[in-house]
PDB file of N, CA and C in Angstrom:
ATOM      1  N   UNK A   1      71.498 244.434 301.898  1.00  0.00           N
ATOM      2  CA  UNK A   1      72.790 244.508 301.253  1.00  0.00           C
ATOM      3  C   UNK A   1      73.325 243.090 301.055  1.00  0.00           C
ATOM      4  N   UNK A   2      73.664 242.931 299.494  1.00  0.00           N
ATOM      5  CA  UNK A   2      74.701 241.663 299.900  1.00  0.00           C
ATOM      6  C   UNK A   2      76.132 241.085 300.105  1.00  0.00           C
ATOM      7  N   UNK A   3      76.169 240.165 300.565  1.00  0.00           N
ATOM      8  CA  UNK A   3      77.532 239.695 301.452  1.00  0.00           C
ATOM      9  C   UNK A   3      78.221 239.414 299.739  1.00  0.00           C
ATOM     10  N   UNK A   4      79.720 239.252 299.197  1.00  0.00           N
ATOM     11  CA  UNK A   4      80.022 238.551 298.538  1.00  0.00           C
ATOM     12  C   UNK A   4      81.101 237.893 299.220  1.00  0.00           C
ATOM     13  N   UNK A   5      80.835 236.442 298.434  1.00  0.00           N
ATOM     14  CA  UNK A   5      81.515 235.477 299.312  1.00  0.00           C
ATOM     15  C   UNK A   5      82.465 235.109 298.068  1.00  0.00           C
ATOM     16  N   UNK A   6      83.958 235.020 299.203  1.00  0.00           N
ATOM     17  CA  UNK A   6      85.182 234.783 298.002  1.00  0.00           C
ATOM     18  C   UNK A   6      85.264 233.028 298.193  1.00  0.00           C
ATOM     19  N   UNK A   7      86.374 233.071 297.137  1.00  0.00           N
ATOM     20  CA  UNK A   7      86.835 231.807 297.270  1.00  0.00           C
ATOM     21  C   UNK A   7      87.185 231.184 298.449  1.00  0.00           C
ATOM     22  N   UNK A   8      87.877 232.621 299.117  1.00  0.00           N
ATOM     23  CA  UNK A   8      88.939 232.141 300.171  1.00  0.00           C
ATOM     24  C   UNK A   8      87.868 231.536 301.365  1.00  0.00           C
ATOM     25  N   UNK A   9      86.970 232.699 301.239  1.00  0.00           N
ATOM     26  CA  UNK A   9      85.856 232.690 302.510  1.00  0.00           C
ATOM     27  C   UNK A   9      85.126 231.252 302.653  1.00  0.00           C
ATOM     28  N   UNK A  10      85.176 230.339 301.020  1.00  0.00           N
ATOM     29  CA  UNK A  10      84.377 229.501 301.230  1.00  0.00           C
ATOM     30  C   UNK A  10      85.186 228.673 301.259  1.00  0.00           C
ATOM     31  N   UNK A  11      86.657 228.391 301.302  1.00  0.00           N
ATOM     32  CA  UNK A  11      87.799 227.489 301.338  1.00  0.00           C
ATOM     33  C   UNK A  11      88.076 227.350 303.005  1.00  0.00           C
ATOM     34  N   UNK A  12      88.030 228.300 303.619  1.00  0.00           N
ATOM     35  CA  UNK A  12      88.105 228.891 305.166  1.00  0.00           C
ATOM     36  C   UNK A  12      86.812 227.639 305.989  1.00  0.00           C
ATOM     37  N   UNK A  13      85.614 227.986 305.186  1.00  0.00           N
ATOM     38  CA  UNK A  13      84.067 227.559 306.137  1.00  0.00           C
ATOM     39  C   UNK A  13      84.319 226.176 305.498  1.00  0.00           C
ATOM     40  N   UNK A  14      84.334 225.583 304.913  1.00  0.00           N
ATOM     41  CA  UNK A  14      84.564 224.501 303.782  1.00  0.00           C
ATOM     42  C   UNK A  14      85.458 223.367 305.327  1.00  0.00           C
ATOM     43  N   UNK A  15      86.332 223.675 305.755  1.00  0.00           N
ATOM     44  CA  UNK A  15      87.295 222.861 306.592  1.00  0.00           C
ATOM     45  C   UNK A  15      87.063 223.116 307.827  1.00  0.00           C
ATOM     46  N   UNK A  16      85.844 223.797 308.207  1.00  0.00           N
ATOM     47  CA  UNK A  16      84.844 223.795 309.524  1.00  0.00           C
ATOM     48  C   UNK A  16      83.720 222.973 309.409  1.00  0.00           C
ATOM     49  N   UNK A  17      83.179 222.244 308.307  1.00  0.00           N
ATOM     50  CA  UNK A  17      82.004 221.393 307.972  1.00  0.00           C
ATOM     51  C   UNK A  17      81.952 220.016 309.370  1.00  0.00           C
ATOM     52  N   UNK A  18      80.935 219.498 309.805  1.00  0.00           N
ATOM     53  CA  UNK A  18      80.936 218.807 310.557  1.00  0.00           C
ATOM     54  C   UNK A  18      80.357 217.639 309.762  1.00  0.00           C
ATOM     55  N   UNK A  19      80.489 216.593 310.284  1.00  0.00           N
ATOM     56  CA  UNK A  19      79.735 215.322 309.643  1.00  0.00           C
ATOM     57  C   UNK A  19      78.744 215.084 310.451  1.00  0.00           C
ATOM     58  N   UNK A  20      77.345 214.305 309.038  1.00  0.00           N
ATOM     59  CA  UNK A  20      76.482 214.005 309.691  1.00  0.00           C
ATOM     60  C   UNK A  20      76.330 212.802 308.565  1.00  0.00           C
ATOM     61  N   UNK A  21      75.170 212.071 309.447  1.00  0.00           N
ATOM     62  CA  UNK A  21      74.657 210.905 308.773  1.00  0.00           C
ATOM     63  C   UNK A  21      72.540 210.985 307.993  1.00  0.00           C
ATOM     64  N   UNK A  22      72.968 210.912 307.011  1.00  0.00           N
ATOM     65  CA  UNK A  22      71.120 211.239 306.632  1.00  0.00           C
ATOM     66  C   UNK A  22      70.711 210.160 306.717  1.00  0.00           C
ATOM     67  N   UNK A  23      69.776 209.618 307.019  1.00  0.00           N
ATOM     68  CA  UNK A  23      68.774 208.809 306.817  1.00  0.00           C
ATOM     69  C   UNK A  23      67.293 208.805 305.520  1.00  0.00           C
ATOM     70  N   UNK A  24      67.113 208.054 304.604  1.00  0.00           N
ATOM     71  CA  UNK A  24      65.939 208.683 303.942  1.00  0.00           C
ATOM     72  C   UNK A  24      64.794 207.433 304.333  1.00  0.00           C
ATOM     73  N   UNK A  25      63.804 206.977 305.156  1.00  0.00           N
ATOM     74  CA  UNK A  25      63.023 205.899 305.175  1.00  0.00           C
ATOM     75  C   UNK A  25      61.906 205.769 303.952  1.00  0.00           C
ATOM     76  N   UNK A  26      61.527 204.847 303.451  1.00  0.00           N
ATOM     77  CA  UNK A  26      60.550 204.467 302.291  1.00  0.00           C
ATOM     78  C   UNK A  26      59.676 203.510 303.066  1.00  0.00           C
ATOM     79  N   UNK A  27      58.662 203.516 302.113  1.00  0.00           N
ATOM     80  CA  UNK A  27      57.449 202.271 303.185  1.00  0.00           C
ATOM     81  C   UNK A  27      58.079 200.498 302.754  1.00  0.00           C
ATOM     82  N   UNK A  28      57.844 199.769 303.415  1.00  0.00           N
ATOM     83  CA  UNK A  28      58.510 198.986 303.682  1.00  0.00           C
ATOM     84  C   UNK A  28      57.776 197.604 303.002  1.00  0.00           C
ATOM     85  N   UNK A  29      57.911 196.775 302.673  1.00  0.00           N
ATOM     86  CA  UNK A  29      56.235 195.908 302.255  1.00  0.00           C
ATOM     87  C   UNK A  29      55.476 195.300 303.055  1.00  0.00           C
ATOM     88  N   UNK A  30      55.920 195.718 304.507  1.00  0.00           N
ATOM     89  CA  UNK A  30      54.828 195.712 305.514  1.00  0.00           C
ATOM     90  C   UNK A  30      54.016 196.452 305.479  1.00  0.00           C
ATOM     91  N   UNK A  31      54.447 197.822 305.302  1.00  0.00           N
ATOM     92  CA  UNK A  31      53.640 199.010 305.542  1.00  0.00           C
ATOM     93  C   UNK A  31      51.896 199.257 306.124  1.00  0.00           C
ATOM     94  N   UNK A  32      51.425 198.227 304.693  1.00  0.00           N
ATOM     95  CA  UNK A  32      50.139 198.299 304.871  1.00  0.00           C
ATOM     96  C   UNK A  32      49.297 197.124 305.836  1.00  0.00           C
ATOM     97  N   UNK A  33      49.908 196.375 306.413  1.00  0.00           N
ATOM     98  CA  UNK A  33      49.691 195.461 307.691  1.00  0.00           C
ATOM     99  C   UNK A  33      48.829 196.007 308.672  1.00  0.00           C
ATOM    100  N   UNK A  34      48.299 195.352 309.198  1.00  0.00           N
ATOM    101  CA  UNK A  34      47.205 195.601 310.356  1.00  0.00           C
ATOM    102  C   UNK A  34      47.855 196.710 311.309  1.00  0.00           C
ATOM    103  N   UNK A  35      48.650 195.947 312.099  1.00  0.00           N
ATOM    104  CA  UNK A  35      49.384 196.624 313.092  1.00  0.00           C
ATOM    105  C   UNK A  35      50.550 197.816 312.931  1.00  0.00           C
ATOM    106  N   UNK A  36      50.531 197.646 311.544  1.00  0.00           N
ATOM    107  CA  UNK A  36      51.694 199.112 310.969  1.00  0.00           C
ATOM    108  C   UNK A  36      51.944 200.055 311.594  1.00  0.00           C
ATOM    109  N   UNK A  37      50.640 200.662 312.345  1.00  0.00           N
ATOM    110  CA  UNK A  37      50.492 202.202 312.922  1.00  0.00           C
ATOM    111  C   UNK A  37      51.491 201.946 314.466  1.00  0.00           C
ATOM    112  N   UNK A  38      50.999 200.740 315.087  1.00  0.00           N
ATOM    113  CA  UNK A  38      51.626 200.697 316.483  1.00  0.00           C
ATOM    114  C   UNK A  38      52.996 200.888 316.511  1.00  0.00           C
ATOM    115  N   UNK A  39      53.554 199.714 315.098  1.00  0.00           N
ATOM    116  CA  UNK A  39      54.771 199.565 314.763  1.00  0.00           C
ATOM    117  C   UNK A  39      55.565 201.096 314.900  1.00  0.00           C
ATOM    118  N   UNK A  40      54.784 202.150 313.932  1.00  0.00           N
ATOM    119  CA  UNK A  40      55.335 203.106 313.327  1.00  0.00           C
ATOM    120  C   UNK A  40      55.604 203.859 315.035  1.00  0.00           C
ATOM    121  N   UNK A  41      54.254 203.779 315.928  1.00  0.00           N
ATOM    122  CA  UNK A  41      54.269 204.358 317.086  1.00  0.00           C
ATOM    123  C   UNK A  41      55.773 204.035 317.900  1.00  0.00           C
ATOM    124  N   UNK A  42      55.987 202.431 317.678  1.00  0.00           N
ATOM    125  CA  UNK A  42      57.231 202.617 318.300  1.00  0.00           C
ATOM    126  C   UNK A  42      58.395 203.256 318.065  1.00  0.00           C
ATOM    127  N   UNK A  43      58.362 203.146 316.602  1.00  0.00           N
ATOM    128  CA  UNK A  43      59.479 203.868 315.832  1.00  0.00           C
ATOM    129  C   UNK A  43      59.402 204.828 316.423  1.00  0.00           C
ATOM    130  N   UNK A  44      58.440 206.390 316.666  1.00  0.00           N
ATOM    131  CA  UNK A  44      58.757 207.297 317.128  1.00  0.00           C
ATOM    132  C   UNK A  44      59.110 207.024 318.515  1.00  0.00           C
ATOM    133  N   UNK A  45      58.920 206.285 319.003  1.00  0.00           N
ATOM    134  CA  UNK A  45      59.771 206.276 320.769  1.00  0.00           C
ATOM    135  C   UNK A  45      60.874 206.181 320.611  1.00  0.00           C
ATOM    136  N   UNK A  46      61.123 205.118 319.900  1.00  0.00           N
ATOM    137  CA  UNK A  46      62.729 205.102 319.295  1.00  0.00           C
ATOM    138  C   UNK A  46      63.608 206.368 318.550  1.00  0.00           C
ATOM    139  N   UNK A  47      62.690 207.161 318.023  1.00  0.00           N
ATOM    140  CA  UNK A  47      63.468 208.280 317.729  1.00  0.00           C
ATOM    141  C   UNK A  47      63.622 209.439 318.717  1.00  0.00           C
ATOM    142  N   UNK A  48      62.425 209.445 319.453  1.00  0.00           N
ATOM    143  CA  UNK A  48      62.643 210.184 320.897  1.00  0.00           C
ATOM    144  C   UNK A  48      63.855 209.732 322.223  1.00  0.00           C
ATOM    145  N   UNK A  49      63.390 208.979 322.044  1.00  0.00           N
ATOM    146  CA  UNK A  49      64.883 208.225 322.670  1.00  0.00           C
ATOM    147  C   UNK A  49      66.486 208.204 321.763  1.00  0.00           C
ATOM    148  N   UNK A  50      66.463 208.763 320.942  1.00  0.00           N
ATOM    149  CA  UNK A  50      67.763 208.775 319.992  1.00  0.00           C
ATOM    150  C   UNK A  50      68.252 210.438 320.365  1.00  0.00           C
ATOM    151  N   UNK A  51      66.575 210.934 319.987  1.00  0.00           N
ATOM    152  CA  UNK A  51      66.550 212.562 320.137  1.00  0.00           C
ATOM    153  C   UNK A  51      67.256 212.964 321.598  1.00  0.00           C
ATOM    154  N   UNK A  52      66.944 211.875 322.621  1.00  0.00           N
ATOM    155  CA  UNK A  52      67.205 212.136 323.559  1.00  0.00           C
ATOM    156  C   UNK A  52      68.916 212.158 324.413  1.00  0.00           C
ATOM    157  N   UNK A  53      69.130 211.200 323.763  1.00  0.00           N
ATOM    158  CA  UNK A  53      70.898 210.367 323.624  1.00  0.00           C
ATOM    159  C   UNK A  53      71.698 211.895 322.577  1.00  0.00           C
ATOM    160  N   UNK A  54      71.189 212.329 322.085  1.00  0.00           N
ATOM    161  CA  UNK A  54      71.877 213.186 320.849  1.00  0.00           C
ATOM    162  C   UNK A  54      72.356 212.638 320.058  1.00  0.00           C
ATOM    163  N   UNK A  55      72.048 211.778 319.421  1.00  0.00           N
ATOM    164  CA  UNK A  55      71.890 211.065 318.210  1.00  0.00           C
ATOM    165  C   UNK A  55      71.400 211.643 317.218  1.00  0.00           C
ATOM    166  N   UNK A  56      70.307 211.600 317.091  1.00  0.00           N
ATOM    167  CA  UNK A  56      69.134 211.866 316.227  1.00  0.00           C
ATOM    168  C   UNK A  56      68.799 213.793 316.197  1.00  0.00           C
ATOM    169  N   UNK A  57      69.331 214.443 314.889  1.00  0.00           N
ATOM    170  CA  UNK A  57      69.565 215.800 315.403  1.00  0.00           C
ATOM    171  C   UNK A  57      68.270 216.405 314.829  1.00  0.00           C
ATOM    172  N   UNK A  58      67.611 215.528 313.431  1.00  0.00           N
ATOM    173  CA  UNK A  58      66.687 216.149 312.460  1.00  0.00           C
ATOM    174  C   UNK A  58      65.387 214.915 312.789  1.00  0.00           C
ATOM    175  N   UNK A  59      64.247 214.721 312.963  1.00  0.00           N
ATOM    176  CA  UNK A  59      63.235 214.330 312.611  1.00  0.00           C
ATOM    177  C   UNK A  59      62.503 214.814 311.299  1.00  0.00           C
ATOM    178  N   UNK A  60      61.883 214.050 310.185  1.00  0.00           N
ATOM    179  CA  UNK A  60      61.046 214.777 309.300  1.00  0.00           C
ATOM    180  C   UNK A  60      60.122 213.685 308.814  1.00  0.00           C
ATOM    181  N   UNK A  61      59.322 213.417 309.531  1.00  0.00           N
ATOM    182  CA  UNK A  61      58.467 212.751 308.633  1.00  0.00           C
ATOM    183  C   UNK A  61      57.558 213.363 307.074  1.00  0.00           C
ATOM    184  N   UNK A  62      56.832 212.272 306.567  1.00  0.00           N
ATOM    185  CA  UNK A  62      57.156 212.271 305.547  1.00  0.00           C
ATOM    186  C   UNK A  62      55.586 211.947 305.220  1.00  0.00           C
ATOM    187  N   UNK A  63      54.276 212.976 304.823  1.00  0.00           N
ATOM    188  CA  UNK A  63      53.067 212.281 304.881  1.00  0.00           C
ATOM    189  C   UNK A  63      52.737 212.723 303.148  1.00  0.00           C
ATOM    190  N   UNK A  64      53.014 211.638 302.525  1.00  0.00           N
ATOM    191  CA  UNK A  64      52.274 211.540 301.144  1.00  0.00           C
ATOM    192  C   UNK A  64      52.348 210.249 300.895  1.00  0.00           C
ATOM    193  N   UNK A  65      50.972 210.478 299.656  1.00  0.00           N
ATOM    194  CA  UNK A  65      51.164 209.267 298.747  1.00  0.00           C
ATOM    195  C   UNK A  65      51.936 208.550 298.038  1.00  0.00           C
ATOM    196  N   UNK A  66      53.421 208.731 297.870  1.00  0.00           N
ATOM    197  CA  UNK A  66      54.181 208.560 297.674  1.00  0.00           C
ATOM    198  C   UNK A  66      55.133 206.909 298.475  1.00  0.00           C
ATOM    199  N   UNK A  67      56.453 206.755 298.046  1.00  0.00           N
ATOM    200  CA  UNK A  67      57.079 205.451 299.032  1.00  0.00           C
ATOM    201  C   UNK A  67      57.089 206.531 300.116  1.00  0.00           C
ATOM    202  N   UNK A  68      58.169 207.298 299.868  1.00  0.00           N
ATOM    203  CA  UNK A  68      58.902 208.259 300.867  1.00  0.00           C
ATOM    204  C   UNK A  68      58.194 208.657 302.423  1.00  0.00           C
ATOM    205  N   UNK A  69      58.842 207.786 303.466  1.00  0.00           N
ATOM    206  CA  UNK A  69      58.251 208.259 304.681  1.00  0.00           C
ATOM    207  C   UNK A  69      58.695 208.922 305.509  1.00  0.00           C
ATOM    208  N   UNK A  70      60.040 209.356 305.106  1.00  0.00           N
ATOM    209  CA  UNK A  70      60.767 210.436 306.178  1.00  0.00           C
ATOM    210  C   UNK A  70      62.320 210.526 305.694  1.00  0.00           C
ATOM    211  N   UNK A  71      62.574 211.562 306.880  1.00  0.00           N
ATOM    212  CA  UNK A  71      63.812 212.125 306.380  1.00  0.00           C
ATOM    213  C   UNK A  71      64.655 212.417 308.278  1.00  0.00           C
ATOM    214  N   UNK A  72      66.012 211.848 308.279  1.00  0.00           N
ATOM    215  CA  UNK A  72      66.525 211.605 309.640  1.00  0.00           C
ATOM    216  C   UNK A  72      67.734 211.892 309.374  1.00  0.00           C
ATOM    217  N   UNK A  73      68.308 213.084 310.271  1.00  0.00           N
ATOM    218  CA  UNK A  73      69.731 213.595 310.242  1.00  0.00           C
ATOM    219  C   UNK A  73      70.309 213.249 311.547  1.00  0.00           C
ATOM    220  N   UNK A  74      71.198 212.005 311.505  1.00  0.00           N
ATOM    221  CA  UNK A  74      72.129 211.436 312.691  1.00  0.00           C
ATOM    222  C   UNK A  74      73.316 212.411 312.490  1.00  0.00           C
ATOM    223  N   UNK A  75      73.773 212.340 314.135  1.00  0.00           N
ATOM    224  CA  UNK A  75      74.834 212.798 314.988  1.00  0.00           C
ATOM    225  C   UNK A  75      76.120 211.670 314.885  1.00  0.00           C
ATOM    226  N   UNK A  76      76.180 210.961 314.340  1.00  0.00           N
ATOM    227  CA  UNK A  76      76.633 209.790 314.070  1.00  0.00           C
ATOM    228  C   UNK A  76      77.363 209.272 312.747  1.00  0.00           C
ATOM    229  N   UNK A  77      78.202 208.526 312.648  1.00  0.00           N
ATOM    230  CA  UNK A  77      78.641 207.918 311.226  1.00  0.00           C
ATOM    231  C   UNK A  77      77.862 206.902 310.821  1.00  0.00           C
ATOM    232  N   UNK A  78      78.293 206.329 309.604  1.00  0.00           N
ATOM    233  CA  UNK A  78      77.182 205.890 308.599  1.00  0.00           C
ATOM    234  C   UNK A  78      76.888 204.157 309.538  1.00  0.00           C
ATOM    235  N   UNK A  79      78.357 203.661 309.974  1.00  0.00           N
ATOM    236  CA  UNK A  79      78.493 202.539 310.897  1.00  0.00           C
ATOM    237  C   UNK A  79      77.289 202.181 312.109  1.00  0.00           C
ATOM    238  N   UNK A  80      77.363 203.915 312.747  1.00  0.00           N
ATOM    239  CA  UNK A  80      76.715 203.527 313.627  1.00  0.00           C
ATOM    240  C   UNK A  80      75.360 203.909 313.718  1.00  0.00           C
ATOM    241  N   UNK A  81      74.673 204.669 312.782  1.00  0.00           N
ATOM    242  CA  UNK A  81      73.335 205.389 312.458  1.00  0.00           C
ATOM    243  C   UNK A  81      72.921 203.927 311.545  1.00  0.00           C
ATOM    244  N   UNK A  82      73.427 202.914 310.699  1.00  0.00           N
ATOM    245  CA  UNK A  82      73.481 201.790 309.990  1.00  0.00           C
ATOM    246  C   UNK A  82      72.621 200.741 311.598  1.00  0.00           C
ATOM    247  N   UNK A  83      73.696 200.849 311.842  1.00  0.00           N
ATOM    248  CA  UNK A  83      73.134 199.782 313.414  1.00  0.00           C
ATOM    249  C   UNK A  83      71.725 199.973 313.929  1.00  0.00           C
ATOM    250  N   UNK A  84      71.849 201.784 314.026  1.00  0.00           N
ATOM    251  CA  UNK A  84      71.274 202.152 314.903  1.00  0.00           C
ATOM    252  C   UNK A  84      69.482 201.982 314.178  1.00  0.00           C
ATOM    253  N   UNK A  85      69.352 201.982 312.852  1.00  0.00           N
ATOM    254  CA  UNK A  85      68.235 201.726 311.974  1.00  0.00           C
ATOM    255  C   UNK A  85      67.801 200.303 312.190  1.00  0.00           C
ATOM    256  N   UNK A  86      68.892 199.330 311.829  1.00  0.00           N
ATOM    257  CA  UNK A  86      69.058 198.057 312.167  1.00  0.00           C
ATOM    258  C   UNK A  86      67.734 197.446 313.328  1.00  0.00           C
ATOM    259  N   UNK A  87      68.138 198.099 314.310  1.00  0.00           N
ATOM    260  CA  UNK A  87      67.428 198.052 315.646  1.00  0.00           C
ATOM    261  C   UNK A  87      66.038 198.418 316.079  1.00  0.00           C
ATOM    262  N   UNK A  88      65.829 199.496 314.779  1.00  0.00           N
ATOM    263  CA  UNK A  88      64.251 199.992 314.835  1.00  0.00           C
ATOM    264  C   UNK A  88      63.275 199.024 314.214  1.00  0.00           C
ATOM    265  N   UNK A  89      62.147 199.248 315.553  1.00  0.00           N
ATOM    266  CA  UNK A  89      61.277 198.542 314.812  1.00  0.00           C
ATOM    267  C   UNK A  89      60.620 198.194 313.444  1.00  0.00           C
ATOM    268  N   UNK A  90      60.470 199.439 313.390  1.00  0.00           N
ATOM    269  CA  UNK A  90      59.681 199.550 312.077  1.00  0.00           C
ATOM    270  C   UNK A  90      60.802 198.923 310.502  1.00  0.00           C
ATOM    271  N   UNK A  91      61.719 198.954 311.293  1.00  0.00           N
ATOM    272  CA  UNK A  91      62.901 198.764 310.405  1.00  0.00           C
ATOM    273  C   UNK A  91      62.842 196.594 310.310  1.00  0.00           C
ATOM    274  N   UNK A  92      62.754 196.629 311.541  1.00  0.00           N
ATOM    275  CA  UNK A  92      62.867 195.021 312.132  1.00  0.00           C
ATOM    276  C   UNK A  92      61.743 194.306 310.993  1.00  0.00           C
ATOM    277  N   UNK A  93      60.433 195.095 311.370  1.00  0.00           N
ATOM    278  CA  UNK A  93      59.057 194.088 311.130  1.00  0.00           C
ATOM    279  C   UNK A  93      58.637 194.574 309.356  1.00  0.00           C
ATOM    280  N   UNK A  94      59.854 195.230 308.271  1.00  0.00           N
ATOM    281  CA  UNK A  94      59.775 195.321 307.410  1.00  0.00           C
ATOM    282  C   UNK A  94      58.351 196.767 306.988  1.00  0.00           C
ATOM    283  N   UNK A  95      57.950 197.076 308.061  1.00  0.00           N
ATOM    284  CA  UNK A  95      57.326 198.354 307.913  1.00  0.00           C
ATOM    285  C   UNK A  95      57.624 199.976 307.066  1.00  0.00           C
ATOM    286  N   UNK A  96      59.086 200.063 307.734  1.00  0.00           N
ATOM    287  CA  UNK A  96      59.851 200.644 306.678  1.00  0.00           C
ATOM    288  C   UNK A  96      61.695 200.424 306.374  1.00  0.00           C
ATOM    289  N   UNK A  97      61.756 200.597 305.399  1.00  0.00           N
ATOM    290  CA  UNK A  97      63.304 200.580 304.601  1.00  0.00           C
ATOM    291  C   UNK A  97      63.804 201.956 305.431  1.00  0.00           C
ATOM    292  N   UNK A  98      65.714 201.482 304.689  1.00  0.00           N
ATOM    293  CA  UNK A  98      66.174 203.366 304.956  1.00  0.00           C
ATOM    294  C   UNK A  98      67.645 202.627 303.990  1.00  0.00           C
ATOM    295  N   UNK A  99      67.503 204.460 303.604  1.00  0.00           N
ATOM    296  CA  UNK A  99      68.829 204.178 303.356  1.00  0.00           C
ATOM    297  C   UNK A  99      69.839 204.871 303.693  1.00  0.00           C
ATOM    298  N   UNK A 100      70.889 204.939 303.798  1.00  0.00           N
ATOM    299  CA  UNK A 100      72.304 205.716 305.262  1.00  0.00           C
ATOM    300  C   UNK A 100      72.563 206.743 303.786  1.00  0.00           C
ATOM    301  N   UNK A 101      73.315 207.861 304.337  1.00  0.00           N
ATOM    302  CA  UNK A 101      74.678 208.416 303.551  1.00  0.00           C
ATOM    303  C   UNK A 101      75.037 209.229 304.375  1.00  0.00           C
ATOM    304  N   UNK A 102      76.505 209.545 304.292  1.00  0.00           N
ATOM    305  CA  UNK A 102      77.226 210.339 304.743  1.00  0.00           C
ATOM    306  C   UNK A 102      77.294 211.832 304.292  1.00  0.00           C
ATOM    307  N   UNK A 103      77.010 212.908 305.150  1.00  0.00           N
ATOM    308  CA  UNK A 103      77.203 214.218 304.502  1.00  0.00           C
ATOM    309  C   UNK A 103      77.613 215.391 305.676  1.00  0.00           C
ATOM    310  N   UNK A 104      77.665 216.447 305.121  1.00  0.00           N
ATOM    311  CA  UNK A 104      78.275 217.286 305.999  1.00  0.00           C
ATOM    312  C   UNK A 104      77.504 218.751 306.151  1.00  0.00           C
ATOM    313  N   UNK A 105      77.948 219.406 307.181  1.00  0.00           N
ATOM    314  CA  UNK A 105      77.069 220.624 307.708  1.00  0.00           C
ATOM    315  C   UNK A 105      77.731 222.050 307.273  1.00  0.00           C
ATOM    316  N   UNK A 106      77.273 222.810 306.975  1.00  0.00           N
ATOM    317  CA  UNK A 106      77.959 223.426 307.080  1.00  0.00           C
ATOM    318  C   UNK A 106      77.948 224.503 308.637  1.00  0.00           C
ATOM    319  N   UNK A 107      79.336 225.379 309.059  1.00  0.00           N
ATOM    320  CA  UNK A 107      79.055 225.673 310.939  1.00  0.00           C
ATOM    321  C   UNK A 107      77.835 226.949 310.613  1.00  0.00           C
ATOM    322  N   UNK A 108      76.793 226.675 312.053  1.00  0.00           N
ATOM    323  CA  UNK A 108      76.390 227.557 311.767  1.00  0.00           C
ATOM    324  C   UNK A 108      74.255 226.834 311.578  1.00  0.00           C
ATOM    325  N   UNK A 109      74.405 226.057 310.982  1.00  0.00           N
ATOM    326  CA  UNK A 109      73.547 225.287 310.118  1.00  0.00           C
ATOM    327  C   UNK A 109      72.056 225.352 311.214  1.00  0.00           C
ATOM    328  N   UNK A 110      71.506 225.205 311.167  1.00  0.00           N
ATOM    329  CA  UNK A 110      69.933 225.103 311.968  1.00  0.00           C
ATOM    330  C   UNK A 110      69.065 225.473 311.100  1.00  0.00           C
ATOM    331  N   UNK A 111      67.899 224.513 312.155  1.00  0.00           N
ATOM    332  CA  UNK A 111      66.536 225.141 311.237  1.00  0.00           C
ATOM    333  C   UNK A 111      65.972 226.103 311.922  1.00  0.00           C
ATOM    334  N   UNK A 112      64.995 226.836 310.751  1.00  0.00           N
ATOM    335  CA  UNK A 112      64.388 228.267 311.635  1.00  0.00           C
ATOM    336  C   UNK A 112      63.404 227.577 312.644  1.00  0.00           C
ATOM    337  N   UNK A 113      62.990 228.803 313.699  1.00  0.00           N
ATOM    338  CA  UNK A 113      62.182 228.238 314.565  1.00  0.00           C
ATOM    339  C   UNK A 113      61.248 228.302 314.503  1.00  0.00           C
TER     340      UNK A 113
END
């Protein structure tokens, strides 16, 4: 059966939205460097450790031929998910780029399991 959803209903959920911060990473013009992989290895400690802080709510890496190397949904504003990229390796040694934006959840939101 389906639900119909009014205006009101979506004016109501609309001013329950939470903020989040996306992350999109691209390969970096390090990328293809000797040591890239270790680099990248740290990066994931660093995101396990973010994962761990509750920071870091989405992991998605990103495996094609393509720039595109992932996809990262911070707990955080654009200020401090900005920093917090800043600080990553892979980010440091030019391995990979990112770029921030600000967006919002709607309540409720998860991925399936």
């Amino acid at each position: 059966m389906s639900t119909t959803i009014t205006d009101d209903y979506m004016r109501q959920m609309m001013t329950t939205t939470k903020p989040y911060t996306v992350v999109i990473l691209t390969k970096g013009p390090n990328f293809n460097r000797p040591d890239a992989m270790k680099i990248i290895w740290e990066h994931g400690r660093k995101n396990f450790q973010l994962r761990a802080e509750g920071l870091l709510s989405v992991v998605c890496p990103i495996r094609s031929e393509g720039d595109k190397a992932g996809v990262g949904v911070f707990n955080a504003d654009v200020e401090q998910t900005t920093k917090l990229m800043e600080a990553d390796p892979a980010i440091k040694e030019g391995v990979l780029q990112f770029e921030v934006y600000a967006t919002r959840s709607f309540p409720g939101d998860s991925l399936p399991g």
